[in-house]
Protein backbone atom coordinates (compact mmCIF):
# COMPACT_ATOMS: atom_id res chain seq x y z
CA UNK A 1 -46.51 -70.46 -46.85
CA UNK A 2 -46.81 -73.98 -46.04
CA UNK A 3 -49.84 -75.88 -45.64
CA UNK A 4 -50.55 -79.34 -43.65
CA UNK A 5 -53.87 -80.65 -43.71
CA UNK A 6 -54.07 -82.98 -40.72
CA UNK A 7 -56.58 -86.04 -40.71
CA UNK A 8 -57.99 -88.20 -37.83
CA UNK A 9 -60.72 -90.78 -36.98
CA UNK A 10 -63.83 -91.14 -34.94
CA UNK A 11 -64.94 -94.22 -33.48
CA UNK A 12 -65.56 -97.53 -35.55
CA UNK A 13 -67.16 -100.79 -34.74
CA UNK A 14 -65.20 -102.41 -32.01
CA UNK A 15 -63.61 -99.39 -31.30
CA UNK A 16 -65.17 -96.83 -29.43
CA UNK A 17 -62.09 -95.10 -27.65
CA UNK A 18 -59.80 -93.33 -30.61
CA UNK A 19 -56.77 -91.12 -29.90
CA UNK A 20 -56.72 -89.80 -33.02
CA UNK A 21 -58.82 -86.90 -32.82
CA UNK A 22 -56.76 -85.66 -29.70
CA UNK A 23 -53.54 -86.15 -31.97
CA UNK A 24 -54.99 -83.47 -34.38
CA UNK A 25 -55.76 -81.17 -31.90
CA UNK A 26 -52.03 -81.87 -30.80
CA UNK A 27 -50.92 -80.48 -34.34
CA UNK A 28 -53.45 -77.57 -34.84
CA UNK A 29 -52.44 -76.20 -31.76
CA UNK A 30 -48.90 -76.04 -32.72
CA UNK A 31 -47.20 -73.02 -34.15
CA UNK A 32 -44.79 -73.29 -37.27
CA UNK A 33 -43.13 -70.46 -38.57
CA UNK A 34 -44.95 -70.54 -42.27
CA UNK A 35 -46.97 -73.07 -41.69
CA UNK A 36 -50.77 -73.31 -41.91
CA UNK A 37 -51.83 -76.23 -40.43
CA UNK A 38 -55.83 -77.45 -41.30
CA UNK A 39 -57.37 -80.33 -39.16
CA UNK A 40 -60.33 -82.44 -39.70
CA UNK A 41 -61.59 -85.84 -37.91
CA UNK A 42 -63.67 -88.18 -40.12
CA UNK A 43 -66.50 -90.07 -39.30
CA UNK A 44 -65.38 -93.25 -39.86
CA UNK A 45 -67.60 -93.95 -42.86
CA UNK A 46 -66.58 -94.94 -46.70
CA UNK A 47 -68.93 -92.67 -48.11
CA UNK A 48 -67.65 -89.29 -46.11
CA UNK A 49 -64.22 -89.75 -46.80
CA UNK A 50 -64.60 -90.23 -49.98
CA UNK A 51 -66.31 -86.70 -50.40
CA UNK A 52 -64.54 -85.40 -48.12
CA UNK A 53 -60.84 -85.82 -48.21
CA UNK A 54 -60.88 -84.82 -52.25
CA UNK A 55 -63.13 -81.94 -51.27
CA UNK A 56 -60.47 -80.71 -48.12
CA UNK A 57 -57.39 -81.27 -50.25
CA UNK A 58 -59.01 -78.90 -53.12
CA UNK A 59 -59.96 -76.25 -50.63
CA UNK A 60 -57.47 -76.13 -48.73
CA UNK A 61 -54.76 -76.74 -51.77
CA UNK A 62 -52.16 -78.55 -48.59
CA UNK A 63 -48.38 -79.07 -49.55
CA UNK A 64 -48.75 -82.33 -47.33
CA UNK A 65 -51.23 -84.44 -46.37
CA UNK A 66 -50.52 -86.53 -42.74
CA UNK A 67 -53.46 -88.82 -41.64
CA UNK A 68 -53.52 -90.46 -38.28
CA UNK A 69 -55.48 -93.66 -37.20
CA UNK A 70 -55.72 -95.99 -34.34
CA UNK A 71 -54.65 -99.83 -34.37
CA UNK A 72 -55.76 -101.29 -31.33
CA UNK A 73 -54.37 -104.50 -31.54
CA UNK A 74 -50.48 -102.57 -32.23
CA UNK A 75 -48.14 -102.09 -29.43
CA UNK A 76 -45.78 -99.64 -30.94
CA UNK A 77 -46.20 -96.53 -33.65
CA UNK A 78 -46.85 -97.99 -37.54
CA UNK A 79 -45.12 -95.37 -39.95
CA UNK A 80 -47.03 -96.50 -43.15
CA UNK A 81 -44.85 -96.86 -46.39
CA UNK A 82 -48.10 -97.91 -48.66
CA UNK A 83 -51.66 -98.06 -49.50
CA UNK A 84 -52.83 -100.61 -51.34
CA UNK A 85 -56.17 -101.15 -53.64
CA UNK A 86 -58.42 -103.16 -51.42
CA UNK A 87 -61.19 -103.11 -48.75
CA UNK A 88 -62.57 -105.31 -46.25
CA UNK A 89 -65.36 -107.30 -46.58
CA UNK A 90 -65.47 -108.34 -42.93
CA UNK A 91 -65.77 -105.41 -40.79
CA UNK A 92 -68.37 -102.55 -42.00
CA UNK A 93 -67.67 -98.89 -41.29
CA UNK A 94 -69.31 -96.96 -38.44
CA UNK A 95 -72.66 -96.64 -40.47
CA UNK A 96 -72.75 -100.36 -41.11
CA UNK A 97 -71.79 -100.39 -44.68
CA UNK A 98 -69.03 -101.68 -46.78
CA UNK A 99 -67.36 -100.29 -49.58
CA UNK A 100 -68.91 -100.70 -52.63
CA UNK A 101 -65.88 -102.73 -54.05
CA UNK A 102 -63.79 -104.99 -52.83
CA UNK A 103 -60.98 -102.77 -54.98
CA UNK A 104 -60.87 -98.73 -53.79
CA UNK A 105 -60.22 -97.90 -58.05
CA UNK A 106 -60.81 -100.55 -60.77
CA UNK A 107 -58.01 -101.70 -63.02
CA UNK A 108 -55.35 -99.37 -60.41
CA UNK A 109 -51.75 -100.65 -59.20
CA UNK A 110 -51.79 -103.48 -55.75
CA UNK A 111 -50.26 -100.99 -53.85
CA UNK A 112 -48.61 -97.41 -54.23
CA UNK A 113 -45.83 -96.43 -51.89
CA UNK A 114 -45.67 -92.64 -50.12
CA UNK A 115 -43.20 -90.73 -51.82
CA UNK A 116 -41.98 -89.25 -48.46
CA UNK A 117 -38.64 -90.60 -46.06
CA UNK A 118 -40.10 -92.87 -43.59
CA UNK A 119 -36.80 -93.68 -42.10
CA UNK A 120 -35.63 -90.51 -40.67
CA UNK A 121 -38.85 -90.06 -38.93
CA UNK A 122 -38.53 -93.75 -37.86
CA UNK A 123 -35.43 -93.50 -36.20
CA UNK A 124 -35.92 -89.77 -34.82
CA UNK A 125 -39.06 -91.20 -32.63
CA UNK A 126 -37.34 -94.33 -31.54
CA UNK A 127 -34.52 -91.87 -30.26
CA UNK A 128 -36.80 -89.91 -28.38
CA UNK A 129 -38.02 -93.40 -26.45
CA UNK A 130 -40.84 -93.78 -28.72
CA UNK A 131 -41.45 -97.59 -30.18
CA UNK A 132 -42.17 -96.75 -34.09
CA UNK A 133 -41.00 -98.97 -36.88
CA UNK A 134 -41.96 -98.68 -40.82
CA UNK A 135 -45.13 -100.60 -41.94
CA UNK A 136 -45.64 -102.59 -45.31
CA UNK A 137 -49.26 -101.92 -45.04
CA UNK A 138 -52.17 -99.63 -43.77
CA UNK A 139 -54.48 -102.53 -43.60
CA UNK A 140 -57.91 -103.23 -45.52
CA UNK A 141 -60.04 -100.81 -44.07
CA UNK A 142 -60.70 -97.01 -43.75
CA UNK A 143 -57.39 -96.34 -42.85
CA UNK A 144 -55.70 -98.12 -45.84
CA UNK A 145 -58.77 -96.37 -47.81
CA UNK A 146 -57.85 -93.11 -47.19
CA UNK A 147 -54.04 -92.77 -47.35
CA UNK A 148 -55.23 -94.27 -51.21
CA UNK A 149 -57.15 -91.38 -51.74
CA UNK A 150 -54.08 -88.89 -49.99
CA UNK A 151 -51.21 -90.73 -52.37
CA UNK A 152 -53.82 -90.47 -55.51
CA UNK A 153 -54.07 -86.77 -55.10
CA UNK A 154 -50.37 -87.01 -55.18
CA UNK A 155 -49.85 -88.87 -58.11
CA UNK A 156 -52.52 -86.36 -59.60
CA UNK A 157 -50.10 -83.32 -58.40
CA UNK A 158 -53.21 -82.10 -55.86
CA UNK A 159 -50.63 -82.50 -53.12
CA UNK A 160 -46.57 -83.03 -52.85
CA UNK A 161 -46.54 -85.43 -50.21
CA UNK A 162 -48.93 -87.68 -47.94
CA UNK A 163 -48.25 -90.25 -44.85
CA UNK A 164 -50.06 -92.43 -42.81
CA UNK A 165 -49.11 -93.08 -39.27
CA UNK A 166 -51.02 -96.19 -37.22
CA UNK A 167 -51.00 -95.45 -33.28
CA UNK A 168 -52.09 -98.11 -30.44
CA UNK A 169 -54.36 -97.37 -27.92
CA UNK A 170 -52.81 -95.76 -25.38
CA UNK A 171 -52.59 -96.53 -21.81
CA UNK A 172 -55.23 -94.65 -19.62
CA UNK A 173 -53.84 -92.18 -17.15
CA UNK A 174 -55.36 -93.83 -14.08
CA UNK A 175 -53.88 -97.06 -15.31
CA UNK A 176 -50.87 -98.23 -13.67
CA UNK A 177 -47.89 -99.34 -16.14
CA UNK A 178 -46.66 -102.88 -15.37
CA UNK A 179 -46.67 -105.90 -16.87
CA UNK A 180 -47.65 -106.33 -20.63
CA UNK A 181 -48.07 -102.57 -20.27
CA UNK A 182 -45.38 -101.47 -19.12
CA UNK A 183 -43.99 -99.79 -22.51
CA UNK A 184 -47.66 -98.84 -23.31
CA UNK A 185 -47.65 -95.92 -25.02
CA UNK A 186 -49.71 -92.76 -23.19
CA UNK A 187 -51.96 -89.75 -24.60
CA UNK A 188 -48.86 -87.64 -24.06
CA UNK A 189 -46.59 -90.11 -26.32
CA UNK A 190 -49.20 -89.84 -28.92
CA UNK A 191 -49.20 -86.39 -29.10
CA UNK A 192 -45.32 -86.43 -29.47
CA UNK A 193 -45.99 -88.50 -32.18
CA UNK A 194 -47.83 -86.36 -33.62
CA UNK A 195 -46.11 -83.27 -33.21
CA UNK A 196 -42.88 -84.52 -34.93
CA UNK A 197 -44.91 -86.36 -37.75
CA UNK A 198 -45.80 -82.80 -38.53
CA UNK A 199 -42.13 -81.30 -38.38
CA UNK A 200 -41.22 -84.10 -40.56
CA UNK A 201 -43.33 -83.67 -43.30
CA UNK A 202 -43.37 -79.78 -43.41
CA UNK A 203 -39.58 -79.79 -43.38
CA UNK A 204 -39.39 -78.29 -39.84
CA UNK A 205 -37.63 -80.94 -38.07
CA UNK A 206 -35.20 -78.47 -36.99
CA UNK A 207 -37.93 -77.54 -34.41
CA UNK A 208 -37.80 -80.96 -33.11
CA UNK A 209 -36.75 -80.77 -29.26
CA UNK A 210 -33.76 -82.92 -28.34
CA UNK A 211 -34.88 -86.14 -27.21
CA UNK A 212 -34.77 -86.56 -22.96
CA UNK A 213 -35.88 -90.18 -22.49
CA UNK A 214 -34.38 -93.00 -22.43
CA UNK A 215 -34.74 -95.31 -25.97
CA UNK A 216 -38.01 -97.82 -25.31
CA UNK A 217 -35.22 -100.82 -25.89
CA UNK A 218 -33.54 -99.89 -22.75
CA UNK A 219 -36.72 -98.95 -20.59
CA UNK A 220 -36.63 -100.54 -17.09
CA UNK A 221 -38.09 -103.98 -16.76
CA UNK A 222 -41.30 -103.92 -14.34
């Protein structure tokens, strides 16, 4: 038996609208052949994850580890290739603090890449109409902080395999697409997203429908 603990956000200064929470649900509702899938949404507060995520991953012992959280100012899907050891100082979490450091682990490596294909999963959602390209970086803030904490229990052999994936804002369902908008990703893409971010990193891509749209480069212009 397989198990996938899947992560997601809450709201954050700024930021009161996040999909990812809905993209969890998206994966703990599927059904995988010997798969156990585990879901939890974070507040999105320095202290929680911190006890937290550790705490989940040696419960629930996962074989992967996929974490999902938004990037409102992104157009497209960020597949996240590393984490690296460093926190913002200049926007506090949704409790209003900071980390204590300005470094997630004192005298650690800059950055540590995921240890899992980015690629494949890159170019399988970009066939399926879906704009997502590989990412040098999960940013500076809670998101960065915990895909550390995910690829430290995997150097630590806790887990086999984490990933990050970054996902705009997507367009609201009464909103007409035109315009800047018009490729705008919707609740619905995001939960494809999801979906085969799961497949991929449980080794279940096989499952994977065949895509039916069109690729987002040749989407009709507005």
């Amino acid at each position: 038996m397989t198990t996938l603990l899947v992560t997601g956000f809450g709201p954050f200064p700024g930021w009161e609208r996040n999909p990812t929470p809905a993209m969890v649900t998206a994966v703990t509702t599927m059904r995988l052949p010997g798969v156990c899938i585990v879901g939890h949404v974070f507040n999105t507060v320095y202290a929680e994850v911190e006890r937290d995520l550790p705490a989940l991953i040696a419960r629930h012992k996962p074989d992967a580890v996929l974490l999902f959280g938004l990037a409102g100012r992104t157009g497209h899907v960020r597949i996240e290739r590393h984490a690296h050891n460093v926190t913002t100082r200049s926007v506090p979490d949704a409790s209003g603090a900071f980390h204590a450091s300005a470094e997630i682990r004192a005298d650690a490596p800059w950055r540590v890449p995921t240890g899992f294909a980015c690629g494949p999963l890159v170019a399988r959602l970009r066939a399926a109409g879906l704009d997502a390209r590989p990412s040098p970086s999960a940013g500076e803030y809670l998101c960065n902080f915990s895909y550390w904490l995910a690829l430290e229990a995997v150097a630590r052999h806790d887990t086999k395999r984490a990933l990050f994936v970054h996902v705009p804002l997507p367009l609201k369902a009464d909103r007409p697409a035109r315009g800047a908008f018009a490729r705008r990703m919707t609740a619905a893409d995001l939960a494809a997203v999801a979906r085969a971010a799961a497949l991929a990193i449980t080794g279940r891509s096989a499952y994977l429908a065949k895509p039916v749209r069109r690729p987002f480069a040749q989407s009709a212009r507005p």
